[in-house]
N, C-alpha and C. Protein backbone atom coordinates (compact mmCIF):
# COMPACT_ATOMS: atom_id res chain seq x y z
N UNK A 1 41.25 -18.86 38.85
CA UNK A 1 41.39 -18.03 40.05
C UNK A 1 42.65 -17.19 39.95
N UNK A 2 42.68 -16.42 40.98
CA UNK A 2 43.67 -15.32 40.84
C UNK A 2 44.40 -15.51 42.38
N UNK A 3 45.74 -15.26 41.99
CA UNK A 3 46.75 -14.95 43.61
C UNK A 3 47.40 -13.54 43.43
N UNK A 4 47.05 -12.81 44.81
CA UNK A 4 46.57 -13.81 46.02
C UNK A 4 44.98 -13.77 46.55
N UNK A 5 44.67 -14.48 47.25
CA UNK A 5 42.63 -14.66 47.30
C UNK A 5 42.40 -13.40 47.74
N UNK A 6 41.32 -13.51 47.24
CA UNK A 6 40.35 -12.13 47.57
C UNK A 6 40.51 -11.55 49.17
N UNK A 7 41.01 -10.09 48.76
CA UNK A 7 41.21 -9.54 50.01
C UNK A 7 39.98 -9.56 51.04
N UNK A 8 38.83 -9.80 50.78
CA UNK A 8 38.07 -9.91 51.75
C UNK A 8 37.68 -11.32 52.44
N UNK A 9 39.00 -12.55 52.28
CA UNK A 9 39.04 -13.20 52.87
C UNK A 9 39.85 -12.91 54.04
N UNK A 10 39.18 -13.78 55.40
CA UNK A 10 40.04 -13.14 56.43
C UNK A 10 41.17 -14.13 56.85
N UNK A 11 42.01 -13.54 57.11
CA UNK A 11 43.49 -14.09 57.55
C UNK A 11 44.34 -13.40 58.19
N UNK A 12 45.28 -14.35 58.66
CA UNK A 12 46.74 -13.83 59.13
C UNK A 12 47.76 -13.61 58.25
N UNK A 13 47.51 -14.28 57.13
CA UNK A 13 48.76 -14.39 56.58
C UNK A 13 48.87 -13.13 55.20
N UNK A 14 50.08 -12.65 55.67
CA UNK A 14 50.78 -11.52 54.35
C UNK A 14 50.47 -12.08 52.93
N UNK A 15 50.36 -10.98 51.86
CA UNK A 15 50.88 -11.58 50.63
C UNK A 15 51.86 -12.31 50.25
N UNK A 16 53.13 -11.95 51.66
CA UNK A 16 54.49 -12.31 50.57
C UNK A 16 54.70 -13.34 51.34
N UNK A 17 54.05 -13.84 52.64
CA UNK A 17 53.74 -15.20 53.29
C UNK A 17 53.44 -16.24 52.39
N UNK A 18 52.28 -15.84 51.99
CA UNK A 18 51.32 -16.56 51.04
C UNK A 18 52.22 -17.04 50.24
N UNK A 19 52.94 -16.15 48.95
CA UNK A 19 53.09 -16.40 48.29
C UNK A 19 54.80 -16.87 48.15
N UNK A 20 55.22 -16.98 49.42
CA UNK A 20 56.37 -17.89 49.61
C UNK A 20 55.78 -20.09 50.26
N UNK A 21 54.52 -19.43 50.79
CA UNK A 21 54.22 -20.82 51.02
C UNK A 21 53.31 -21.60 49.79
N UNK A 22 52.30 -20.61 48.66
CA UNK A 22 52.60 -21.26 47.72
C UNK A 22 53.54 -21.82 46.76
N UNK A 23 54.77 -21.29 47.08
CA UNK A 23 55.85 -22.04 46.19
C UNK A 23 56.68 -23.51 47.48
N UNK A 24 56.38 -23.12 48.48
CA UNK A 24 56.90 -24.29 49.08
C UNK A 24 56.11 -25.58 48.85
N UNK A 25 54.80 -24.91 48.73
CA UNK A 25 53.81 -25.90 48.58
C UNK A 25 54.02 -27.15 47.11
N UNK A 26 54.22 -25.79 45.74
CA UNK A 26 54.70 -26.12 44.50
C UNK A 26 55.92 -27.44 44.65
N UNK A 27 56.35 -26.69 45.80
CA UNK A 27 57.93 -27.93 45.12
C UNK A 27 57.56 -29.03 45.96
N UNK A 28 56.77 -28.99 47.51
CA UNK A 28 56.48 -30.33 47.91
C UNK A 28 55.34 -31.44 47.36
N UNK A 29 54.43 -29.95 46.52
CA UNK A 29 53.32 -31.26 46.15
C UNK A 29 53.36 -32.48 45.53
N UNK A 30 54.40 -32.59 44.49
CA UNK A 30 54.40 -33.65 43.53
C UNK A 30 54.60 -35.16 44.45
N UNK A 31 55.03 -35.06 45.49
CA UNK A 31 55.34 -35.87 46.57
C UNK A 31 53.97 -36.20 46.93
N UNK A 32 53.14 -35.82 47.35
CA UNK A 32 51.75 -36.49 47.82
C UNK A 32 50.94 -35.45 48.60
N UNK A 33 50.29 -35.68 49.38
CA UNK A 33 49.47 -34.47 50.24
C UNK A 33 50.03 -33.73 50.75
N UNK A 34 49.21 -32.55 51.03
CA UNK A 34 49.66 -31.52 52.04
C UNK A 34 48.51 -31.41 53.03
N UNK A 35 48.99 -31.20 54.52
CA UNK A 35 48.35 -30.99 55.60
C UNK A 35 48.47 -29.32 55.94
N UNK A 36 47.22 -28.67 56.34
CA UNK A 36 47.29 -27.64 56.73
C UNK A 36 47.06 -27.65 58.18
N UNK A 37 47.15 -27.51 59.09
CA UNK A 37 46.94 -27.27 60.23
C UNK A 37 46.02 -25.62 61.08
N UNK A 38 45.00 -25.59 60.74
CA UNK A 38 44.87 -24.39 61.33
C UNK A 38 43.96 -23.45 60.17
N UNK A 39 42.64 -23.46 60.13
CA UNK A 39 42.35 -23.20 58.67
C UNK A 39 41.82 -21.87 58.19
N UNK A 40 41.16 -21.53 59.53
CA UNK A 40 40.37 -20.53 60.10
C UNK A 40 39.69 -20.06 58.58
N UNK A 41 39.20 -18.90 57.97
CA UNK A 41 38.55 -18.79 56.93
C UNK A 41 39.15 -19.09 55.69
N UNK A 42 40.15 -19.94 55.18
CA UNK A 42 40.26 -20.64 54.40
C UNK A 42 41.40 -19.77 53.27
N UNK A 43 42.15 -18.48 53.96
CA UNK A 43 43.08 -17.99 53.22
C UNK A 43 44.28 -18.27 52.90
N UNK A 44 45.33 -18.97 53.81
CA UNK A 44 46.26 -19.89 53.60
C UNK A 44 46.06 -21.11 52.93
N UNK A 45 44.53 -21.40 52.90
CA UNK A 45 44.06 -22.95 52.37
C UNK A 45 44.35 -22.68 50.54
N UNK A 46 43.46 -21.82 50.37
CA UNK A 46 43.77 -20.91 48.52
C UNK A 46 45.57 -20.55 48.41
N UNK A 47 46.02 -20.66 49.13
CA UNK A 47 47.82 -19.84 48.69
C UNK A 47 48.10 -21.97 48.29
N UNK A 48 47.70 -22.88 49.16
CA UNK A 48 48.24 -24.26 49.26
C UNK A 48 47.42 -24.99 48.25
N UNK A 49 46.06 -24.84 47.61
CA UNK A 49 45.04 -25.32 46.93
C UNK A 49 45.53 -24.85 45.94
N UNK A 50 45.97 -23.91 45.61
CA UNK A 50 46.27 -23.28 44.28
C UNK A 50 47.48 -24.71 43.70
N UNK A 51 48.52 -24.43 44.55
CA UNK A 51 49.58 -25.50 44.53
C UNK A 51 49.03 -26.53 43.97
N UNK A 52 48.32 -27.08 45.00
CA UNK A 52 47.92 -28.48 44.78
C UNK A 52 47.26 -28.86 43.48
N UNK A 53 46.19 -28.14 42.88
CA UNK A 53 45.74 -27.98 42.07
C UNK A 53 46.38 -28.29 40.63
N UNK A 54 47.99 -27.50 40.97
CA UNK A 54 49.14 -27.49 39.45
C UNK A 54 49.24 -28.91 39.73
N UNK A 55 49.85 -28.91 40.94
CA UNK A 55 50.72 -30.69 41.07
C UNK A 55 49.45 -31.98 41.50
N UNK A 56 48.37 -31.86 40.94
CA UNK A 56 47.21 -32.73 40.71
C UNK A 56 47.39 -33.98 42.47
N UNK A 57 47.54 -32.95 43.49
CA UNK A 57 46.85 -33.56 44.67
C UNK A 57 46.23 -32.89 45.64
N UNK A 58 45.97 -33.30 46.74
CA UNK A 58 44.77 -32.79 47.63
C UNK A 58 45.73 -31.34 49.13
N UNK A 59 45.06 -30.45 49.39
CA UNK A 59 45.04 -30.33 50.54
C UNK A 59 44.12 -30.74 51.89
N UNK A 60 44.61 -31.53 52.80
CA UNK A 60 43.95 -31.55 53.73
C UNK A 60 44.12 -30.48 55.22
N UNK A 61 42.52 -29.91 55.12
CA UNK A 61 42.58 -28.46 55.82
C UNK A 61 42.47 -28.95 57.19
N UNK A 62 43.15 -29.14 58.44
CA UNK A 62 42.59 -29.41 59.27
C UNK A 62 41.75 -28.14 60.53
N UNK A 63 40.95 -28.09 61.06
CA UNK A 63 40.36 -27.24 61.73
C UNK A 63 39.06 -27.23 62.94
N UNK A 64 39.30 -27.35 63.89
CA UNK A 64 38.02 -27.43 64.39
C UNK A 64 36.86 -26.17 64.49
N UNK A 65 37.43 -25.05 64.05
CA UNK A 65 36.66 -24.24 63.39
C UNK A 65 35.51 -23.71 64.84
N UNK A 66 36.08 -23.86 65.74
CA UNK A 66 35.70 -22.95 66.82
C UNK A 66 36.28 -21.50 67.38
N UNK A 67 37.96 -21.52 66.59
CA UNK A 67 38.55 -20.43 66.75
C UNK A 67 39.59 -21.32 68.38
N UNK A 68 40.37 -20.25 68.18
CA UNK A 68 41.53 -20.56 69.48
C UNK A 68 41.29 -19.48 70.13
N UNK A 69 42.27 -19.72 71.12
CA UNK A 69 42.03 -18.63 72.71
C UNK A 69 41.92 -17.14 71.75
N UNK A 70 42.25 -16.35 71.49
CA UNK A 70 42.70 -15.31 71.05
C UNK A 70 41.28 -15.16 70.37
N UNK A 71 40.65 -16.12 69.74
CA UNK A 71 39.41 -15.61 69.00
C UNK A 71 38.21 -15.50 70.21
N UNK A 72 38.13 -15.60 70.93
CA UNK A 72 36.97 -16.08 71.62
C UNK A 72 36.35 -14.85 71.96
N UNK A 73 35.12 -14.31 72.39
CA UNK A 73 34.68 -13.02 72.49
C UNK A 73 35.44 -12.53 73.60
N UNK A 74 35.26 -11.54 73.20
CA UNK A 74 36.40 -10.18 74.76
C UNK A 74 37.83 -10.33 74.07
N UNK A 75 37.89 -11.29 73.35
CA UNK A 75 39.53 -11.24 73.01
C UNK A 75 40.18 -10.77 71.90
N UNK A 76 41.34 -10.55 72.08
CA UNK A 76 41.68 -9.46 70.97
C UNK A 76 41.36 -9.75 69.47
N UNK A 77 41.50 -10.82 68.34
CA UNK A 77 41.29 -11.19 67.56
C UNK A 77 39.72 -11.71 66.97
N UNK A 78 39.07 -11.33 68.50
CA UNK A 78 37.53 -11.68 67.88
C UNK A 78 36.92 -10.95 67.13
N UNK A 79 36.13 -11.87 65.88
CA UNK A 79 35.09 -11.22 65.21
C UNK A 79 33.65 -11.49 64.95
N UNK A 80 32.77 -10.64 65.63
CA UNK A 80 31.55 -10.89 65.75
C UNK A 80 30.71 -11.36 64.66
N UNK A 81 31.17 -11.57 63.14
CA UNK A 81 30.80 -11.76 61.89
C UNK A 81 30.94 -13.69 62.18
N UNK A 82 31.71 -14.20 62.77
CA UNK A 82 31.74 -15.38 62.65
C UNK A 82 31.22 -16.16 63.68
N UNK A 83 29.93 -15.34 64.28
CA UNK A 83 29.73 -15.90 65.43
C UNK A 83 27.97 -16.95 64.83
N UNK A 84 27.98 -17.66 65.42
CA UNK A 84 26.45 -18.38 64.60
C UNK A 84 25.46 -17.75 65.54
N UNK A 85 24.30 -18.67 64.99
CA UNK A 85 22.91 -18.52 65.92
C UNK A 85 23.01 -18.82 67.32
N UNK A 86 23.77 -19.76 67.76
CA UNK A 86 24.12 -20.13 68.89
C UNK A 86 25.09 -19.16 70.03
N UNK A 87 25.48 -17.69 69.22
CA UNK A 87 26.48 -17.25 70.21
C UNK A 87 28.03 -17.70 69.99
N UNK A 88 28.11 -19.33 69.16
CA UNK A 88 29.71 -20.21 69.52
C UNK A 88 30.22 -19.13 67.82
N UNK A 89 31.44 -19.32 68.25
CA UNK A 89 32.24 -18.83 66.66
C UNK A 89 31.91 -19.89 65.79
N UNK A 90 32.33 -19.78 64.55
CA UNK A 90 32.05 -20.70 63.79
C UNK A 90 32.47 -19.84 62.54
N UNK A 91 34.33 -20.14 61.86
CA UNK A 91 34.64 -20.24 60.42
C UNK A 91 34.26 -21.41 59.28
N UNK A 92 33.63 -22.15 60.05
CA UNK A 92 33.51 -23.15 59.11
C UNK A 92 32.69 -22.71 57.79
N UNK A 93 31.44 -21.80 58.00
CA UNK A 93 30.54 -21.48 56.63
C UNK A 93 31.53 -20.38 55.89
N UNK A 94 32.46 -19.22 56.59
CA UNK A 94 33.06 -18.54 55.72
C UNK A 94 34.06 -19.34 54.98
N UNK A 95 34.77 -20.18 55.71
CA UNK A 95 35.89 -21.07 55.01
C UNK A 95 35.33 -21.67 53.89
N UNK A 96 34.21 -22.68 53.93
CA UNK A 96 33.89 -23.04 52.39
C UNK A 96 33.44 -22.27 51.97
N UNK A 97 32.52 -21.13 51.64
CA UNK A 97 32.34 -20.33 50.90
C UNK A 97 33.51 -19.64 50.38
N UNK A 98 34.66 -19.57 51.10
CA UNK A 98 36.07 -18.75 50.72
C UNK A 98 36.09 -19.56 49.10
N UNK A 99 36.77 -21.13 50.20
CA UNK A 99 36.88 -22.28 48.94
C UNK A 99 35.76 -22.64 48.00
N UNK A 100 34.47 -22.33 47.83
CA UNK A 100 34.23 -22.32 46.46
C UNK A 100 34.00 -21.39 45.51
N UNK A 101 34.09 -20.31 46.21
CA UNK A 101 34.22 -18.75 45.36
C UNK A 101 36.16 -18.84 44.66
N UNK A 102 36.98 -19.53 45.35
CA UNK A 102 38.03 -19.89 44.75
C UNK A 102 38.06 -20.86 43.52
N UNK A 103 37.20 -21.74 43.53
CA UNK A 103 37.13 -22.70 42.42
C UNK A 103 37.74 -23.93 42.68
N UNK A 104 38.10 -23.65 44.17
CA UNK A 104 39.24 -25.03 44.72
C UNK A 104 39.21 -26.17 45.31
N UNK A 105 37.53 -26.47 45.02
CA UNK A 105 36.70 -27.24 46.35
C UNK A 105 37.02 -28.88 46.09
N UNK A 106 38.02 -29.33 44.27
CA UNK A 106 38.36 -30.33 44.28
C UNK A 106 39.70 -30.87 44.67
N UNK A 107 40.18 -29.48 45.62
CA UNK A 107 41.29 -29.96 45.54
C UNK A 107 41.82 -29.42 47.11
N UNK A 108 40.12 -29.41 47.59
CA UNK A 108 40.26 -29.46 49.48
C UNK A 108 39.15 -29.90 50.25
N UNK A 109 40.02 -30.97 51.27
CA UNK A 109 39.43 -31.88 51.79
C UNK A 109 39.56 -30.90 53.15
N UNK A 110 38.20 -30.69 53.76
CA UNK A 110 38.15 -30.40 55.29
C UNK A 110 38.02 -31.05 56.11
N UNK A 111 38.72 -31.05 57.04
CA UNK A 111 38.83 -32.40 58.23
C UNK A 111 38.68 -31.34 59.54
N UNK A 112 37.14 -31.09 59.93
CA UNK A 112 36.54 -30.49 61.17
C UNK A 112 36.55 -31.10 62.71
N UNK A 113 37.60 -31.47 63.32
CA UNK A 113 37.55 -31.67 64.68
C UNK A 113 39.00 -31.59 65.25
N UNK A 114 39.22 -32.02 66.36
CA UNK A 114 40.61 -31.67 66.99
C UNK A 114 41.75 -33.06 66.97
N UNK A 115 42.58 -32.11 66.46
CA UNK A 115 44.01 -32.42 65.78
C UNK A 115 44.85 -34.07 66.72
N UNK A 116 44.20 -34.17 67.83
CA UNK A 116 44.57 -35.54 68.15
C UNK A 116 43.48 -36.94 67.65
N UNK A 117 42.39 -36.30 67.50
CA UNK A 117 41.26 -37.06 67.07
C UNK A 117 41.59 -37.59 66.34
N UNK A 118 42.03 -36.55 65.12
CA UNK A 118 42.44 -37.30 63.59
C UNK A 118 43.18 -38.04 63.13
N UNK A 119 44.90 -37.07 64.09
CA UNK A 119 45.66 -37.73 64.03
C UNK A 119 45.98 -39.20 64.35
N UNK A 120 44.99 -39.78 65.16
CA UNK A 120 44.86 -41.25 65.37
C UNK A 120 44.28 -41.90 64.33
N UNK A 121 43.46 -41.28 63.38
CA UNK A 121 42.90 -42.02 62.18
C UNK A 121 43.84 -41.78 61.10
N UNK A 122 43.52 -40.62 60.73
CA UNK A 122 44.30 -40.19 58.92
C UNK A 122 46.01 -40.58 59.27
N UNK A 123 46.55 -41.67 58.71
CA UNK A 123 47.64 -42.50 58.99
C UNK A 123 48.42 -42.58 57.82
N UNK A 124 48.67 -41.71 56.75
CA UNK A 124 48.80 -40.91 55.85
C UNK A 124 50.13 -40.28 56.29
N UNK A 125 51.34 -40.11 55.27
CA UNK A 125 52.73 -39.10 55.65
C UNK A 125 52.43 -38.22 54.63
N UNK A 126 52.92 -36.72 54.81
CA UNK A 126 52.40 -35.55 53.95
C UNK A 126 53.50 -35.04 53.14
N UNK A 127 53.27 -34.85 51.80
CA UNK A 127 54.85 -33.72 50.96
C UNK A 127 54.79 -33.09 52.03
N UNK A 128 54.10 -32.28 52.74
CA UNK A 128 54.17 -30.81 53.18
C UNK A 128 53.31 -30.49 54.35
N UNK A 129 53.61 -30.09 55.49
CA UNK A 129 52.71 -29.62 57.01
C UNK A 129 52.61 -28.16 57.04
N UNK A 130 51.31 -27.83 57.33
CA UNK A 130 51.63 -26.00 57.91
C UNK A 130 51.25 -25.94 58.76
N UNK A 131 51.60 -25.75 60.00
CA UNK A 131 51.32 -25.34 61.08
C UNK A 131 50.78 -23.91 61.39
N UNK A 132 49.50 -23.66 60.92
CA UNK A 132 49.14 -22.75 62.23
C UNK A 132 47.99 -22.29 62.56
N UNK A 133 48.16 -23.46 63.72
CA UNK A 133 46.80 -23.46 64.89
C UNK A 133 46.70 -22.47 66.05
N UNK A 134 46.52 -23.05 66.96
CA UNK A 134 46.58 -22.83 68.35
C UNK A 134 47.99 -22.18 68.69
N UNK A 135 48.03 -20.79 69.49
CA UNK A 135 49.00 -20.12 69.34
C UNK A 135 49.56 -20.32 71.07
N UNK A 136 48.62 -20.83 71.64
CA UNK A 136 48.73 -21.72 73.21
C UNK A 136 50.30 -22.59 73.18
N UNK A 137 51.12 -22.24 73.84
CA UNK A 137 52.03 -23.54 74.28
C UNK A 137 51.59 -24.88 73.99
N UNK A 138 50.09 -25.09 74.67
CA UNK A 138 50.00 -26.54 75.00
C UNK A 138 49.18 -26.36 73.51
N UNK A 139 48.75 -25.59 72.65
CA UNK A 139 48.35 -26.13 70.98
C UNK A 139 49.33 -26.21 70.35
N UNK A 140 50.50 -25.81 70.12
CA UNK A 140 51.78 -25.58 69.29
C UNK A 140 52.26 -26.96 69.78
N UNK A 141 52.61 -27.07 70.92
CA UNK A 141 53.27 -28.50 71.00
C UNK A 141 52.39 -29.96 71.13
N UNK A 142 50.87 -29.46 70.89
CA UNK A 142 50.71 -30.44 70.73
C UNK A 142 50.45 -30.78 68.92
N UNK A 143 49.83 -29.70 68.23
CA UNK A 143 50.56 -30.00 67.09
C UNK A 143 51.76 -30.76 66.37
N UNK A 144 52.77 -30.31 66.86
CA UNK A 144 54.33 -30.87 66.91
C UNK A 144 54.03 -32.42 66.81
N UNK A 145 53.50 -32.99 68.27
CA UNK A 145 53.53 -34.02 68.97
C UNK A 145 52.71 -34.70 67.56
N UNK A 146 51.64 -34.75 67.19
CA UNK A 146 50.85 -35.44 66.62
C UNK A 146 51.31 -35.43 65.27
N UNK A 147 51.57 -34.52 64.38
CA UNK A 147 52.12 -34.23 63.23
C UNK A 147 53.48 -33.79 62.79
N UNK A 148 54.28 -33.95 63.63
CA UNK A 148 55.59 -33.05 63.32
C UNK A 148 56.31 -33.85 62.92
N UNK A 149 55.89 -35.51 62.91
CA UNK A 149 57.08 -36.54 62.29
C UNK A 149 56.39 -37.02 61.18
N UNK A 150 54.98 -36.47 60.52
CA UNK A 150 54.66 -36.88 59.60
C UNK A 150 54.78 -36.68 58.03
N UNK A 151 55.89 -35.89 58.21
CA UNK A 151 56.67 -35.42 56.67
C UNK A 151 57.04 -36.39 56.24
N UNK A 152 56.62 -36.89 55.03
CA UNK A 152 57.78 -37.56 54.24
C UNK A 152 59.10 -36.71 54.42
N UNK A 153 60.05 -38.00 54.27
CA UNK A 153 61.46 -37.34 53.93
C UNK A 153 61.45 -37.16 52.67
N UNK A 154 62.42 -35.39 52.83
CA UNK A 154 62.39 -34.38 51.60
C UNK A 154 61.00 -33.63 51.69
N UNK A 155 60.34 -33.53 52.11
CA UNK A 155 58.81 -32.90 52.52
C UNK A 155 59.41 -31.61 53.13
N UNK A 156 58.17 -30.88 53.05
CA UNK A 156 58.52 -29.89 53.97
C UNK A 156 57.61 -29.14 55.20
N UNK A 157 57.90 -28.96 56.16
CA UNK A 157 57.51 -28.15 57.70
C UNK A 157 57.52 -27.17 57.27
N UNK A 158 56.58 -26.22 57.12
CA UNK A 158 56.75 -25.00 57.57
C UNK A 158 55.73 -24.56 58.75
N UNK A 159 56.34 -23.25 59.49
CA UNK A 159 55.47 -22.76 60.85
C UNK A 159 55.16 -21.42 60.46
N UNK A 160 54.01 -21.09 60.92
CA UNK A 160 53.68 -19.57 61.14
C UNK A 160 54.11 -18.90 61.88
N UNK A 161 53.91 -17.33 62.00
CA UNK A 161 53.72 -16.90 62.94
C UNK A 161 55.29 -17.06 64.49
N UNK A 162 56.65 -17.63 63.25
CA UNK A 162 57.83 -17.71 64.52
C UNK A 162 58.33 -16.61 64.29
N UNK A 163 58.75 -15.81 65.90
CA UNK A 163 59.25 -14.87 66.28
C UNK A 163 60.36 -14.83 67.60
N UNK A 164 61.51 -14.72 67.32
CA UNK A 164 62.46 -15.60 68.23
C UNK A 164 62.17 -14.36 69.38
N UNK A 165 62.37 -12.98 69.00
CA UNK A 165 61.76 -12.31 69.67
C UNK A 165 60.39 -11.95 70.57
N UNK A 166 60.34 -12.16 72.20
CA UNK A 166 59.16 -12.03 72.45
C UNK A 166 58.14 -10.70 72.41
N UNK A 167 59.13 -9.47 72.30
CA UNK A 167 58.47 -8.20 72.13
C UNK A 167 57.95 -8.13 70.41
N UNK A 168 57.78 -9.12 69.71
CA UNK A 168 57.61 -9.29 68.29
C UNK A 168 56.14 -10.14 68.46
N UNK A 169 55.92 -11.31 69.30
CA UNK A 169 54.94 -12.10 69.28
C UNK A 169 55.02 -12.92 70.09
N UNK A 170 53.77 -13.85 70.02
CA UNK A 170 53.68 -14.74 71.16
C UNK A 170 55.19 -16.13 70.56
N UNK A 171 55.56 -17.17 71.72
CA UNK A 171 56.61 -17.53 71.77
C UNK A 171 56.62 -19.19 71.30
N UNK A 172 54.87 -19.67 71.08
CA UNK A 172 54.64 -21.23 71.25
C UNK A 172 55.61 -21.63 69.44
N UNK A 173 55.17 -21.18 68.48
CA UNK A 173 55.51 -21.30 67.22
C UNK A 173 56.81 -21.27 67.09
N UNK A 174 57.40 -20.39 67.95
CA UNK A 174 59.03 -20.18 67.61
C UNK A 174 59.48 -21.63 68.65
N UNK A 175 58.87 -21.80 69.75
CA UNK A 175 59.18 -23.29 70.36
C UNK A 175 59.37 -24.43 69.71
N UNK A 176 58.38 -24.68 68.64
CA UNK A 176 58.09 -25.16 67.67
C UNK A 176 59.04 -25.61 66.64
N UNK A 177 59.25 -24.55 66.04
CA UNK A 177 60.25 -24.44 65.24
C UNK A 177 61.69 -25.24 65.76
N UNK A 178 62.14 -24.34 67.10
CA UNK A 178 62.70 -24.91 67.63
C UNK A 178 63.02 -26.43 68.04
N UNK A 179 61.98 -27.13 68.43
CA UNK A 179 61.79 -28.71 68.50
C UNK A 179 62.12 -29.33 67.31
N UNK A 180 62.05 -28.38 65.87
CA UNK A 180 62.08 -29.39 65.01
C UNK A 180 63.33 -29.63 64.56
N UNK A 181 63.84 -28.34 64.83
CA UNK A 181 65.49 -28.45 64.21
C UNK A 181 66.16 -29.00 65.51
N UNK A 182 66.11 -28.99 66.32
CA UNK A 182 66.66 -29.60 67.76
C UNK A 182 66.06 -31.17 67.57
N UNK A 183 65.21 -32.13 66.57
CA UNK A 183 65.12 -33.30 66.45
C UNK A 183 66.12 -33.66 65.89
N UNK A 184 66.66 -33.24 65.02
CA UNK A 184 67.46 -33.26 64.12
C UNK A 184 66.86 -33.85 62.99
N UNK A 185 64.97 -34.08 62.41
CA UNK A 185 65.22 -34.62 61.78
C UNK A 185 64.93 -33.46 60.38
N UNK A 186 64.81 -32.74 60.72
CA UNK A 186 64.75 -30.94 59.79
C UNK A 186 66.42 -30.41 59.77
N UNK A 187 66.45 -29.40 58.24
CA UNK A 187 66.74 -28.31 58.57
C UNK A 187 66.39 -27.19 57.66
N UNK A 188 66.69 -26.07 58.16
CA UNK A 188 65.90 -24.67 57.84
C UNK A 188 66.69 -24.31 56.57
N UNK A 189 65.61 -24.12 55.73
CA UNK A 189 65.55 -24.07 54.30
C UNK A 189 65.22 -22.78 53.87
N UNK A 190 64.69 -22.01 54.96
CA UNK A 190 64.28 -20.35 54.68
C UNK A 190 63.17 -19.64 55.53
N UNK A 191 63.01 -18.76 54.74
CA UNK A 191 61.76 -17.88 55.70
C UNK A 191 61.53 -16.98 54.92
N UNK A 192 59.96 -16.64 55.30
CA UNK A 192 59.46 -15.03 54.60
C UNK A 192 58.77 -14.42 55.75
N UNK A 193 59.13 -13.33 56.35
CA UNK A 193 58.95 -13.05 57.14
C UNK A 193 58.49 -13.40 58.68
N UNK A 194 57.11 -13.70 59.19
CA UNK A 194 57.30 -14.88 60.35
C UNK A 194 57.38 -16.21 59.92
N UNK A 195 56.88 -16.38 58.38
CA UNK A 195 57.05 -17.75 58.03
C UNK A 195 58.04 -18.75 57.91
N UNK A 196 58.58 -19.68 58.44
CA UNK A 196 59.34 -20.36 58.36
C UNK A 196 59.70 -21.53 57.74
N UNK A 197 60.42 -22.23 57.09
CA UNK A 197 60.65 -23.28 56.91
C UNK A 197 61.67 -24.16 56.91
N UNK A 198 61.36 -25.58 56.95
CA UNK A 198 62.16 -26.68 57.52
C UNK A 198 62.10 -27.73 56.07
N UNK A 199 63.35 -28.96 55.77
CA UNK A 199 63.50 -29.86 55.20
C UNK A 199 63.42 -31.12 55.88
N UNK A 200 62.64 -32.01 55.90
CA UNK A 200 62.47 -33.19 56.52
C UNK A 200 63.67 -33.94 55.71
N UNK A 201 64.97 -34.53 56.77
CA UNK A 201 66.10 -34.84 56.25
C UNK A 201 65.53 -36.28 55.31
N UNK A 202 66.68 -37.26 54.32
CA UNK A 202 65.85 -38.27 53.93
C UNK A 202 66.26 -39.30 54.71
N UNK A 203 67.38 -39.10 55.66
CA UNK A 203 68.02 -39.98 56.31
C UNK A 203 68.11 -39.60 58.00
N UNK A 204 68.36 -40.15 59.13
CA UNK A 204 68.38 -39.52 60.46
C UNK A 204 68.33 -41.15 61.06
């Protein structure tokens, strides 16, 4: 395969996003899994699969693959291409098709339902978290809540989509961010543009 995935996968995320969170990915994988949070057609999943792939472990994509507020019809980010027979959205068929036109399908696990569900089962600490789901207050922090202490120490957090500025973007992600370095058990290791990242301390 080639980086970065095929431009006619759909996403949020920049090239130089991507390809700063495939190297975060690089240095956390050797540590154990990575959690994605937020999967939507599976373009951030290829920047983290690629990773995983070198350092011989898994991404787990999490997604309920209905889309968040922002996708829903009438709303700004909707796209009528991902809508099923039923009328409901649905990335789930573009997302694996993304991932096996990538070649990456052994080295991503999809986990389809909502992020407290799981988080009560998969009991698992991750090299590496990406956050970005639900761009809602109450999805960002509840993300946080369920996954935000599940870094191994030395692992790494990173968030999408933070903008300390509100005339820049919505404000839940940069909250986010915020919570983690205000735990004290992070600190900020860098950024590529909205992307951010955090060091899960080894001690606290």
């Amino acid at each position: 395969m080639t980086l970065p995935p095929n431009p006619d996968v759909k996403g949020f995320l920049a090239d130089s996003e991507g390809e700063f969170l495939h190297g975060l990915a690089l240095q956390a994988a050797p540590e154990g899994p990575i959690l994605e949070i937020g999967s939507y057609c599976g373009r951030s999943t290829i920047w983290l699969a690629a990773a995983a792939k070198q350092r011989d472990t898994v991404v787990f994509a999490l997604d309920h693959h209905r889309g968040s507020e922002e996708h829903q019809i009438g709303e700004f980010f909707h796209d009528s291409d991902l809508v099923d027979a039923t009328g409901r959205f649905d990335s789930l068929p573009a997302f694996r098709q993304n991932i096996a036109d990538a070649g990456l399908e052994p080295w991503v696990i999809a986990l389809v339902g909502a992020n407290t569900a799981v988080g009560r089962f998969l009991s698992t600490d991750f090299s590496m978290v990406f956050i970005d789901g639900g761009h809602s207050l109450d999805a960002a922090i509840n993300d946080w809540n369920t996954f935000g202490t599940r870094v191994a120490p030395g692992g790494i957090l990173a968030i999408h989509d933070v903008f300390p500025d509100s005339g820049e973007g919505g404000q839940a992600p940069y909250t986010v961010w915020r919570m983690a370095l205000d735990s004290g058990l992070y600190e900020a290791i860098g950024q590529q543009d909205s992307l951010r990242a955090l060091r899960r301390r080894s001690t606290h």
